[in-house]
N, C-alpha and C. Protein backbone atom coordinates (compact mmCIF):
# COMPACT_ATOMS: atom_id res chain seq x y z
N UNK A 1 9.83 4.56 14.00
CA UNK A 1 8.90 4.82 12.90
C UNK A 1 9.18 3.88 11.71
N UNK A 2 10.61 4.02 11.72
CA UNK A 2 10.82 2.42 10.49
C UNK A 2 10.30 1.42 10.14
N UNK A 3 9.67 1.24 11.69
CA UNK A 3 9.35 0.01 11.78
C UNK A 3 7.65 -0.38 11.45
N UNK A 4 7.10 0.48 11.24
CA UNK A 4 5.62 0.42 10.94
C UNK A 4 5.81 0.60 9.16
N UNK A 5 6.96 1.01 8.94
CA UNK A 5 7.17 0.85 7.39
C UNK A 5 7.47 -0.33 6.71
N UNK A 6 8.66 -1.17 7.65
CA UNK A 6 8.91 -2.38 7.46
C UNK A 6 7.72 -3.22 7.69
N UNK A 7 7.32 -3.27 8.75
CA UNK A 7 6.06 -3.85 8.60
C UNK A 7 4.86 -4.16 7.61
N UNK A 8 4.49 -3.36 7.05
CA UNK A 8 3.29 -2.62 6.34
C UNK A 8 3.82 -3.49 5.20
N UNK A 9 5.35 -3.26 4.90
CA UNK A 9 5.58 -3.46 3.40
C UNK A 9 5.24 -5.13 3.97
N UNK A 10 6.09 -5.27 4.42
CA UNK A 10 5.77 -7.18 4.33
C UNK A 10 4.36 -7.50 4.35
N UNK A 11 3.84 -6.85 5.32
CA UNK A 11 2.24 -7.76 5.21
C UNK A 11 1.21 -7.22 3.70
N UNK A 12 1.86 -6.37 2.92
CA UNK A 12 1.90 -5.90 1.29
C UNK A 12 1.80 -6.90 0.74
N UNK A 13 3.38 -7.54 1.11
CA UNK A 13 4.21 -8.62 0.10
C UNK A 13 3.35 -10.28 0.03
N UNK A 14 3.05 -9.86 1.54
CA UNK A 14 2.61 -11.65 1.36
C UNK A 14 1.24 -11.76 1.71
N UNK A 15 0.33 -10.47 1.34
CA UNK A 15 -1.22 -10.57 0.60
C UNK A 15 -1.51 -10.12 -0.45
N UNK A 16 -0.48 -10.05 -1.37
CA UNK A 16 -0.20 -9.67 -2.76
C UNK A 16 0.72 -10.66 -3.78
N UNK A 17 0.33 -9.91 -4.97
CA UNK A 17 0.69 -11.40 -6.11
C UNK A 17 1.13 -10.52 -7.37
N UNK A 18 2.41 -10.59 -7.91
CA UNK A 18 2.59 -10.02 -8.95
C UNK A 18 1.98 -10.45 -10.16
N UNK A 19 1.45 -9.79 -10.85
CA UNK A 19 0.81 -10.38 -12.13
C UNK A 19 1.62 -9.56 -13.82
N UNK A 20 1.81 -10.29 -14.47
CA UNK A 20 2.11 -9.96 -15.95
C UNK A 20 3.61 -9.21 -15.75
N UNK A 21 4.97 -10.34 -14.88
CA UNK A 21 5.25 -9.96 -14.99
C UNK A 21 6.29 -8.68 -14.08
N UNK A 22 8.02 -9.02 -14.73
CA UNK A 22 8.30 -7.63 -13.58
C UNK A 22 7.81 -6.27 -14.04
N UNK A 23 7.35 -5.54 -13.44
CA UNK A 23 6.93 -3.90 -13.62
C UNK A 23 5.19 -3.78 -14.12
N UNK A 24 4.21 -5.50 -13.52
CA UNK A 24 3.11 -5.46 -13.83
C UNK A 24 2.68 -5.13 -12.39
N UNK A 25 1.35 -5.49 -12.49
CA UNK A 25 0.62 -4.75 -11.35
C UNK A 25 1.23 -5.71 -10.28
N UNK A 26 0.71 -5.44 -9.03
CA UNK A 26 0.71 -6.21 -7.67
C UNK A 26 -0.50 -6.13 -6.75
N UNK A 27 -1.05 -7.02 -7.36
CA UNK A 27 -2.84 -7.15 -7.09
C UNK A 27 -2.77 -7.85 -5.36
N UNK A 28 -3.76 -7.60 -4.82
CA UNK A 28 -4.28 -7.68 -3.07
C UNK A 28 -4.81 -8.68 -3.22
N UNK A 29 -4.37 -10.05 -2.35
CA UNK A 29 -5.09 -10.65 -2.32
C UNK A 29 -5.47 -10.64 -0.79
N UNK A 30 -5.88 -10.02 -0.20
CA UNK A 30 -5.81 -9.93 1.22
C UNK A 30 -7.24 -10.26 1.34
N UNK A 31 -7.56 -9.99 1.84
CA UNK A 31 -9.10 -10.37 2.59
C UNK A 31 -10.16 -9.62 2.82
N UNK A 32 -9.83 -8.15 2.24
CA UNK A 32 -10.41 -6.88 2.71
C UNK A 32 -10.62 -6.46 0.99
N UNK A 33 -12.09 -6.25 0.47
CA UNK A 33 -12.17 -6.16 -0.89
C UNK A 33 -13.78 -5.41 -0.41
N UNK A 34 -13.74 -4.27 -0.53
CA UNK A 34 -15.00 -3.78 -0.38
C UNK A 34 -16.01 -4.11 -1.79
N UNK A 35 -17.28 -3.68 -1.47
CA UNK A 35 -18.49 -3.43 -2.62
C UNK A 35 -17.67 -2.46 -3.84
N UNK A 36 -16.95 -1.85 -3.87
CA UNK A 36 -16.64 -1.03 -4.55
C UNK A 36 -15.39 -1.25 -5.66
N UNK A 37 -14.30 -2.74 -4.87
CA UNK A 37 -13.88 -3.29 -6.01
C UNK A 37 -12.53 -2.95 -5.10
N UNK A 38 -12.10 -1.97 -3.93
CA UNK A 38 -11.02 -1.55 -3.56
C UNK A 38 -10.83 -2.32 -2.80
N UNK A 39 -9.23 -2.71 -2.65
CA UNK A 39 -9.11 -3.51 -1.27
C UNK A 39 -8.73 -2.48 -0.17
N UNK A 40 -8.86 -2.84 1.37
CA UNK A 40 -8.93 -1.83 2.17
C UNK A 40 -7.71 -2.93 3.34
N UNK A 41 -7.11 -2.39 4.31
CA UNK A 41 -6.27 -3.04 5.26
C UNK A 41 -6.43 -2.04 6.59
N UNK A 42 -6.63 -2.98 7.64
CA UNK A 42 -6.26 -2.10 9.18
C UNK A 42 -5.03 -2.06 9.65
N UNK A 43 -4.70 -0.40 9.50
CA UNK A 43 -3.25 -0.11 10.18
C UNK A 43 -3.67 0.21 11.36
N UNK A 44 -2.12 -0.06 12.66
CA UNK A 44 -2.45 0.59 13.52
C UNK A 44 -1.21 1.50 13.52
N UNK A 45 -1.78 2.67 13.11
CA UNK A 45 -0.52 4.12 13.09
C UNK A 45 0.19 4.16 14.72
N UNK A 46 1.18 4.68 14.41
CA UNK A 46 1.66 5.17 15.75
C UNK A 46 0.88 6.28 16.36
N UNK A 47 0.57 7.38 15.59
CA UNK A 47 0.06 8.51 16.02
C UNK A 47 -1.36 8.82 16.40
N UNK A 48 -2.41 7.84 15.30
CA UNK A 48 -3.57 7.74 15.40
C UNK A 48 -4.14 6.23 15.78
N UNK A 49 -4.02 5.41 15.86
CA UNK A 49 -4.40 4.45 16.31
C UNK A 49 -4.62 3.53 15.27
N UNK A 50 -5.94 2.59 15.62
CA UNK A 50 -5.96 1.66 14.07
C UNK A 50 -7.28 1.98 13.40
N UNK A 51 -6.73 2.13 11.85
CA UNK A 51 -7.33 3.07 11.11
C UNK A 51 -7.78 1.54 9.93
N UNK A 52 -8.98 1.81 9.08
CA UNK A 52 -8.89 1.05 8.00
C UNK A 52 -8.77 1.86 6.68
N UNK A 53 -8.25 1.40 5.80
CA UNK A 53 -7.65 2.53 4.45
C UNK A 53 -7.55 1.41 3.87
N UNK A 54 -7.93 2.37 2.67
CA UNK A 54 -7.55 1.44 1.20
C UNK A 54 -6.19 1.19 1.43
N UNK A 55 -6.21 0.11 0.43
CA UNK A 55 -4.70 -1.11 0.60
C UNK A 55 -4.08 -0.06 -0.37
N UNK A 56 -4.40 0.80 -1.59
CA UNK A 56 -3.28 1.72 -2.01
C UNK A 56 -2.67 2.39 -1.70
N UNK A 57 -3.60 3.29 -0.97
CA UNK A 57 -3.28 4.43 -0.28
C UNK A 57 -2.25 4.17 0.56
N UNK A 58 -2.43 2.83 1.37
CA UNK A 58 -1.28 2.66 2.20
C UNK A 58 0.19 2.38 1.54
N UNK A 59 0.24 1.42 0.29
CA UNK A 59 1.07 0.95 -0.92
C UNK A 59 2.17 2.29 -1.12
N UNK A 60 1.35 3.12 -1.78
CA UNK A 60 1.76 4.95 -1.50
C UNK A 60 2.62 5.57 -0.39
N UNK A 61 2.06 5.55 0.79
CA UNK A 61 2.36 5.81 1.84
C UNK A 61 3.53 5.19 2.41
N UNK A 62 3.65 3.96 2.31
CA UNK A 62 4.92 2.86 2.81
C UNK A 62 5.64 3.41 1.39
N UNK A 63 6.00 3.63 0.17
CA UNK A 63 6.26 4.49 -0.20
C UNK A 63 7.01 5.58 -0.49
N UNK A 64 6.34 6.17 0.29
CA UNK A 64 6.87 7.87 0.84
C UNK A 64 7.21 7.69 1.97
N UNK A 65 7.16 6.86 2.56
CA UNK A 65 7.59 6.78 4.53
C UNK A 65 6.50 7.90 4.79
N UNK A 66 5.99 7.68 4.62
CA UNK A 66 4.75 9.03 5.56
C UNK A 66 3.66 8.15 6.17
N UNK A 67 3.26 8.62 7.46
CA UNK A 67 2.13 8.34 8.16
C UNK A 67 0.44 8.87 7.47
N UNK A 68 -0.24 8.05 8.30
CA UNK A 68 -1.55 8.85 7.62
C UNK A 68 -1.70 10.21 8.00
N UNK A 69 -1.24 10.45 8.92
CA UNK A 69 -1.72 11.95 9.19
C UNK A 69 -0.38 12.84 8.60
N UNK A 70 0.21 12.29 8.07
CA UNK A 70 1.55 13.18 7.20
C UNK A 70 1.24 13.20 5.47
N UNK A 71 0.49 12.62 5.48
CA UNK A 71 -0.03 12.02 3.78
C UNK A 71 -0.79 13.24 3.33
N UNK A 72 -0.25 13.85 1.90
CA UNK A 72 -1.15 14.90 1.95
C UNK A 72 -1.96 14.70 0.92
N UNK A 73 -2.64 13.89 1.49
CA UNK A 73 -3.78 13.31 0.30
C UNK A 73 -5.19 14.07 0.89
N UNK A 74 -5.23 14.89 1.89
CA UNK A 74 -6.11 15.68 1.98
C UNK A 74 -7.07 15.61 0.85
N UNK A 75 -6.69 16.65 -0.24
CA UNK A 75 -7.95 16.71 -1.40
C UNK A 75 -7.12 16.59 -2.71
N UNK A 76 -6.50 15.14 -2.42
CA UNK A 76 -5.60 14.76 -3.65
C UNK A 76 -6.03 13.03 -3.26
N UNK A 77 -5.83 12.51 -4.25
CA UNK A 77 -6.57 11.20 -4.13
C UNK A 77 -5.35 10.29 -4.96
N UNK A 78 -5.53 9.18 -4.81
CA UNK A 78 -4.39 8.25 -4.86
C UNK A 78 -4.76 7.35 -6.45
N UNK A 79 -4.34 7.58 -7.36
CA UNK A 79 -5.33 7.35 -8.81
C UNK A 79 -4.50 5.98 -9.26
N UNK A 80 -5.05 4.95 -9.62
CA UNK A 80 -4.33 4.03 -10.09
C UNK A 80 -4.23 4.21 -12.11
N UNK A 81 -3.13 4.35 -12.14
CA UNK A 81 -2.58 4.79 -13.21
C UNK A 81 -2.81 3.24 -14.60
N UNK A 82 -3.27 2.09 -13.82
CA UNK A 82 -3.14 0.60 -14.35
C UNK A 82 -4.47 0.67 -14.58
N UNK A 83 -5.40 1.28 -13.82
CA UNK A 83 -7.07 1.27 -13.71
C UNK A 83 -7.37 0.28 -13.09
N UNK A 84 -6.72 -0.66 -12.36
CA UNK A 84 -6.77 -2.10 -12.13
C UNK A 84 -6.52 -1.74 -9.97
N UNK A 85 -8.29 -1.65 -9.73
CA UNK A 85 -8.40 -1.29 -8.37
C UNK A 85 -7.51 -1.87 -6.81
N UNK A 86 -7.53 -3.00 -7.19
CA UNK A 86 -6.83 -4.31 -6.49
C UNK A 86 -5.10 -4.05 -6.67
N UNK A 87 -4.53 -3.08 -7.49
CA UNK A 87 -2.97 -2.81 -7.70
C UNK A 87 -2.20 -2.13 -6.74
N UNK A 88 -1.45 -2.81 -5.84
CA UNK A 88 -0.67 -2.13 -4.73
C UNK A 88 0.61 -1.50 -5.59
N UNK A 89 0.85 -1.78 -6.44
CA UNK A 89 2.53 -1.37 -6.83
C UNK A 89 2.76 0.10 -7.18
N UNK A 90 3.36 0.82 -6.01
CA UNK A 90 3.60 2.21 -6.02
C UNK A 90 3.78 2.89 -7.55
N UNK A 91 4.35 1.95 -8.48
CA UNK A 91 5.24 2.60 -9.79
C UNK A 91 3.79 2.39 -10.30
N UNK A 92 2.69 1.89 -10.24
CA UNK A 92 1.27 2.73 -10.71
C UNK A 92 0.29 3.23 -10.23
N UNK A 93 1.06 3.90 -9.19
CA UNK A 93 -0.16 4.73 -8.44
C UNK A 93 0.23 6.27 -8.23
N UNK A 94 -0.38 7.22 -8.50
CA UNK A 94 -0.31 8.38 -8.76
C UNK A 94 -1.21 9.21 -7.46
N UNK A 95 -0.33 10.41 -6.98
CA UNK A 95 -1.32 11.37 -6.22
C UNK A 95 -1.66 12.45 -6.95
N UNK A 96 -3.07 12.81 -7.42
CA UNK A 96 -3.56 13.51 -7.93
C UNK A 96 -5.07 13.98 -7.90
N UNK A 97 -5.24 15.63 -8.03
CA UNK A 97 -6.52 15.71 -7.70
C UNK A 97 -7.48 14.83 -8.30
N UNK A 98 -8.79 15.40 -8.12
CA UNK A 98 -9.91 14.50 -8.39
C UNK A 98 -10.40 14.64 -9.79
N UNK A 99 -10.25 15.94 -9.95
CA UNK A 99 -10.74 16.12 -11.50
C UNK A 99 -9.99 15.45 -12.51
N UNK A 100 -8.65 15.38 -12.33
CA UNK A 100 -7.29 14.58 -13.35
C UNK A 100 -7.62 13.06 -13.34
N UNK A 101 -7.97 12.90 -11.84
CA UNK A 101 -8.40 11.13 -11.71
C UNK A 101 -9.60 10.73 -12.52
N UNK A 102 -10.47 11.70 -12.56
CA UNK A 102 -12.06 11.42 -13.21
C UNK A 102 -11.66 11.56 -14.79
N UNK A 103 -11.24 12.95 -15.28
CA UNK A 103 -10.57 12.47 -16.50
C UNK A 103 -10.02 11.32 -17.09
N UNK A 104 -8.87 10.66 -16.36
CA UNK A 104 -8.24 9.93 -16.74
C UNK A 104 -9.34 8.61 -16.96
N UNK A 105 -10.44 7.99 -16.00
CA UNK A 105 -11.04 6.93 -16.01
C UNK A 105 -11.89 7.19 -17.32
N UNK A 106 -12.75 8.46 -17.07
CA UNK A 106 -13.51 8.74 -18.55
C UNK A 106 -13.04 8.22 -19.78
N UNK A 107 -11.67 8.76 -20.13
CA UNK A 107 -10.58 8.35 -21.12
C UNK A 107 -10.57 6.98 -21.44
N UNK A 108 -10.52 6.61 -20.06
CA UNK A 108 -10.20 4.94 -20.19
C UNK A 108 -11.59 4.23 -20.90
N UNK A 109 -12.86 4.64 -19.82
CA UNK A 109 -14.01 4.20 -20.28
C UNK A 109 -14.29 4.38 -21.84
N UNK A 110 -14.09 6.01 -22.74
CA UNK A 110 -14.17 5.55 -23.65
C UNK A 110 -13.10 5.31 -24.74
N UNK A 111 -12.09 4.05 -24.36
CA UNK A 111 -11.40 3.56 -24.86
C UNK A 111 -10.08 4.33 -25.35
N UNK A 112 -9.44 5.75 -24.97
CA UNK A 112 -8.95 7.05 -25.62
C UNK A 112 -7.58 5.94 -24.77
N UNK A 113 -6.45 6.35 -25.34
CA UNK A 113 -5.07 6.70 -25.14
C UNK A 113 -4.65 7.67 -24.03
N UNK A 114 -4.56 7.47 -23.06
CA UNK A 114 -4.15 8.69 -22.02
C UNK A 114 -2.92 8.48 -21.71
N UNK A 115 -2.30 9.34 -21.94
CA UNK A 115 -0.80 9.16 -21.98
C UNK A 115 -0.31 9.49 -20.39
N UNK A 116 0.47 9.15 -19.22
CA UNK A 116 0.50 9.23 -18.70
C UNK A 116 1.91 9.86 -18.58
N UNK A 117 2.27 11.50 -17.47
CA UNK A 117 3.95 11.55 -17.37
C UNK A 117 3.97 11.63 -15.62
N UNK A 118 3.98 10.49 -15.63
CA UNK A 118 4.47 9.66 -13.50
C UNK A 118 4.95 8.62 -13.76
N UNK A 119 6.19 8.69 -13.15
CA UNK A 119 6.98 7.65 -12.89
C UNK A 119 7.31 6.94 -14.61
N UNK A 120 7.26 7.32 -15.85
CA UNK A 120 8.07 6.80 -16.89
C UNK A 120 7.06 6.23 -17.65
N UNK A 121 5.78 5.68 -17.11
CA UNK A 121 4.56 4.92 -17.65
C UNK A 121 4.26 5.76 -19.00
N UNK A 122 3.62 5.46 -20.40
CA UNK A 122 2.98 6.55 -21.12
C UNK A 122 1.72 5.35 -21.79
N UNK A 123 1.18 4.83 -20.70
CA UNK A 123 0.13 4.21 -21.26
C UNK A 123 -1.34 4.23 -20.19
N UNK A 124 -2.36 3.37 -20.78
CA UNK A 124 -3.35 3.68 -19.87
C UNK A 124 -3.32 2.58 -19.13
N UNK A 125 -3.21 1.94 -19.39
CA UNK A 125 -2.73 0.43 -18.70
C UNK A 125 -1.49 0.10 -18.64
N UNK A 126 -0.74 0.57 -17.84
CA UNK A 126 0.86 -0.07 -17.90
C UNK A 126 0.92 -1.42 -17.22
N UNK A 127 -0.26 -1.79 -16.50
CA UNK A 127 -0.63 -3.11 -16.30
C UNK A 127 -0.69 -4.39 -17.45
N UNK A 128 -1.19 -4.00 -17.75
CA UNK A 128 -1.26 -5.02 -19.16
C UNK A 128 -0.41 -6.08 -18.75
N UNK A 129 -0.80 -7.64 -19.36
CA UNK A 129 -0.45 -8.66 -18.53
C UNK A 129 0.80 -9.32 -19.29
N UNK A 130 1.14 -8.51 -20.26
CA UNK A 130 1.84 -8.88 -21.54
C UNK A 130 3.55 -8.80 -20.54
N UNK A 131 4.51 -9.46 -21.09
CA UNK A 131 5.68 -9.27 -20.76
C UNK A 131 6.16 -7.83 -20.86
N UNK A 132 6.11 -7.50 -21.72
CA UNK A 132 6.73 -6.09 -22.76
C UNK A 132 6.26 -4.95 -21.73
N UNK A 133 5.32 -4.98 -20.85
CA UNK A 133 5.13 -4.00 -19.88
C UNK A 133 4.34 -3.14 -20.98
N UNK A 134 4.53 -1.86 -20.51
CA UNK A 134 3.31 -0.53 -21.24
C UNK A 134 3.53 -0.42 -22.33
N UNK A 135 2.47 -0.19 -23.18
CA UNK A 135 2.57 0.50 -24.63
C UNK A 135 2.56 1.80 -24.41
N UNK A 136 2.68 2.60 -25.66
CA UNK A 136 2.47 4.15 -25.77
C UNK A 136 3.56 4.41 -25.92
N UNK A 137 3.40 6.15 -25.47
CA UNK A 137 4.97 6.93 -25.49
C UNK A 137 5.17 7.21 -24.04
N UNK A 138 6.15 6.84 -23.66
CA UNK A 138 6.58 6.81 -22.88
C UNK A 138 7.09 8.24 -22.64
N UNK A 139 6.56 9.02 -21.57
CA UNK A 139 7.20 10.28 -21.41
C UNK A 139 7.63 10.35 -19.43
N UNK A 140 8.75 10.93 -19.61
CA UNK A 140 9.36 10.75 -18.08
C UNK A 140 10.26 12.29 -17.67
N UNK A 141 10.23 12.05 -16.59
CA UNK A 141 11.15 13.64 -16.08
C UNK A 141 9.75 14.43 -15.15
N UNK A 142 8.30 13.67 -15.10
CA UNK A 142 7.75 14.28 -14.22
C UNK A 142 7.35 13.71 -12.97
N UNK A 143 7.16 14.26 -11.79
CA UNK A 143 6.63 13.54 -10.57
C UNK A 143 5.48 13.82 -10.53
N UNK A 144 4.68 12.77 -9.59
CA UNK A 144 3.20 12.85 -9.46
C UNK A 144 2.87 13.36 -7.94
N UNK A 145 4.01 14.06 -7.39
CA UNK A 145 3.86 14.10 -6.43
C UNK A 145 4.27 15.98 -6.24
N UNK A 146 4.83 16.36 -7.48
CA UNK A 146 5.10 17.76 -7.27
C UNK A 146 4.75 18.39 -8.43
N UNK A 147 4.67 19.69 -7.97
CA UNK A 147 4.62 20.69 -9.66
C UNK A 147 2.94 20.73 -9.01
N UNK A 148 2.09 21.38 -10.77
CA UNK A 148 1.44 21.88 -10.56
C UNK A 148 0.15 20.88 -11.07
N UNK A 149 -0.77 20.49 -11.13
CA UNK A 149 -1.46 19.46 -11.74
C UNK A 149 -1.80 19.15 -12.89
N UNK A 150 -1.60 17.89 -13.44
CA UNK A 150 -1.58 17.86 -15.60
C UNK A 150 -3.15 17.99 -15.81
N UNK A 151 -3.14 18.00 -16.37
CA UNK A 151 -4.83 18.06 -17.37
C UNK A 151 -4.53 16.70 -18.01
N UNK A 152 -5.49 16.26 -18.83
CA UNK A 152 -4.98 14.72 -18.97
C UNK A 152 -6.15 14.95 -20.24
N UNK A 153 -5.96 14.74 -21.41
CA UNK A 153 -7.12 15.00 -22.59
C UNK A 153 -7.02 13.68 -23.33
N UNK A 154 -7.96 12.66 -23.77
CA UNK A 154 -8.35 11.72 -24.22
C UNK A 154 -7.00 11.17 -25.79
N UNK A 155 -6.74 12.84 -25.83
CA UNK A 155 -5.86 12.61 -27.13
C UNK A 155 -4.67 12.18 -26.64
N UNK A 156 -3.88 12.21 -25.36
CA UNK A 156 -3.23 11.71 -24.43
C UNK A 156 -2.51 13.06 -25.07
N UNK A 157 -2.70 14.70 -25.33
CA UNK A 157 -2.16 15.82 -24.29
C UNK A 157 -1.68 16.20 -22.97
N UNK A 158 -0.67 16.40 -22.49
CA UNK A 158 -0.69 17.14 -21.26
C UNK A 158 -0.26 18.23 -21.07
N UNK A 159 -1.23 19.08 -20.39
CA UNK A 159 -0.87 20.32 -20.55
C UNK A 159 -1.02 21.00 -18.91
N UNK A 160 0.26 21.71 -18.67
CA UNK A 160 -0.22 22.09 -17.42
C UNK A 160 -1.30 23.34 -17.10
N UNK A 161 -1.56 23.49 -16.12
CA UNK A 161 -3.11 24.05 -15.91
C UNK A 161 -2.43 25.45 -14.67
């Protein structure tokens, strides 16, 4: 099973491009860029065969060492925390329901501060192409992968629900 992990990550590494930077995004340059702005890659799972998935989701997944059918992204969705669709780099990608993900873009769209607490980030863009990495406040000690789901309010509140 290692070995579809090792794998995955390399063919990551060398259709991807770090930008702005250590701890900036790691944009896809792969070949697979749907209408929608996402890049997508064909795995072939051990368990299920060969599947096509967004290039995050998989980013995530290699990750967590989890397979697709171990991924419990069921009705939790894989939110890029950078807003920047094309970003493989796990440290901005978040599993979270749908309503927290739609929040968070709203926020972004109208220009609000969303403070983010996954993985140490407290900005809306921890992408940003700047050396200095994220602005904001930086708040840390939570996972995006456990507990109960944040609410995410434009004033960059979080409050659990």
């Amino acid at each position: 099973m290692e070995d579809i992990f090792k794998k995955l990550r390399n063919k990551l590494g060398a259709k991807s491009e770090r930008v702005g930077g250590l701890g900036g995004c790691v944009k896809w340059k792969g070949g697979g860029v749907g209408r929608n702005g996402y890049g997508y890659i064909r795995v072939l799972w051990p368990d299920e065969g060969s599947k096509v998935v967004r290039v995050h989701r998989v980013a995530l997944m290699v990750e967590m060492r989890l397979t697709r059918s171990q991924f419990p992204g069921a009705n939790l969705e894989v939110s890029h925390l950078c807003h920047e669709k094309l970003c493989v780099n796990p440290m901005h990608l978040s599993l979270e329901p749908h309503a927290t993900n739609q929040e968070r873009i709203h926020c972004m769209q109208l220009g609000g501060l969303v403070h983010l607490a996954t993985r140490g980030y407290g900005s809306s863009n921890p992408c940003a192409e700047s050396s200095e990495g994220a602005a904001g406040t930086v708040v840390t000690g939570v996972s995006s992968t456990v507990g109960p789901a944040s609410k995410v309010s434009c004033e960059g509140d979080i409050a659990r629900q």
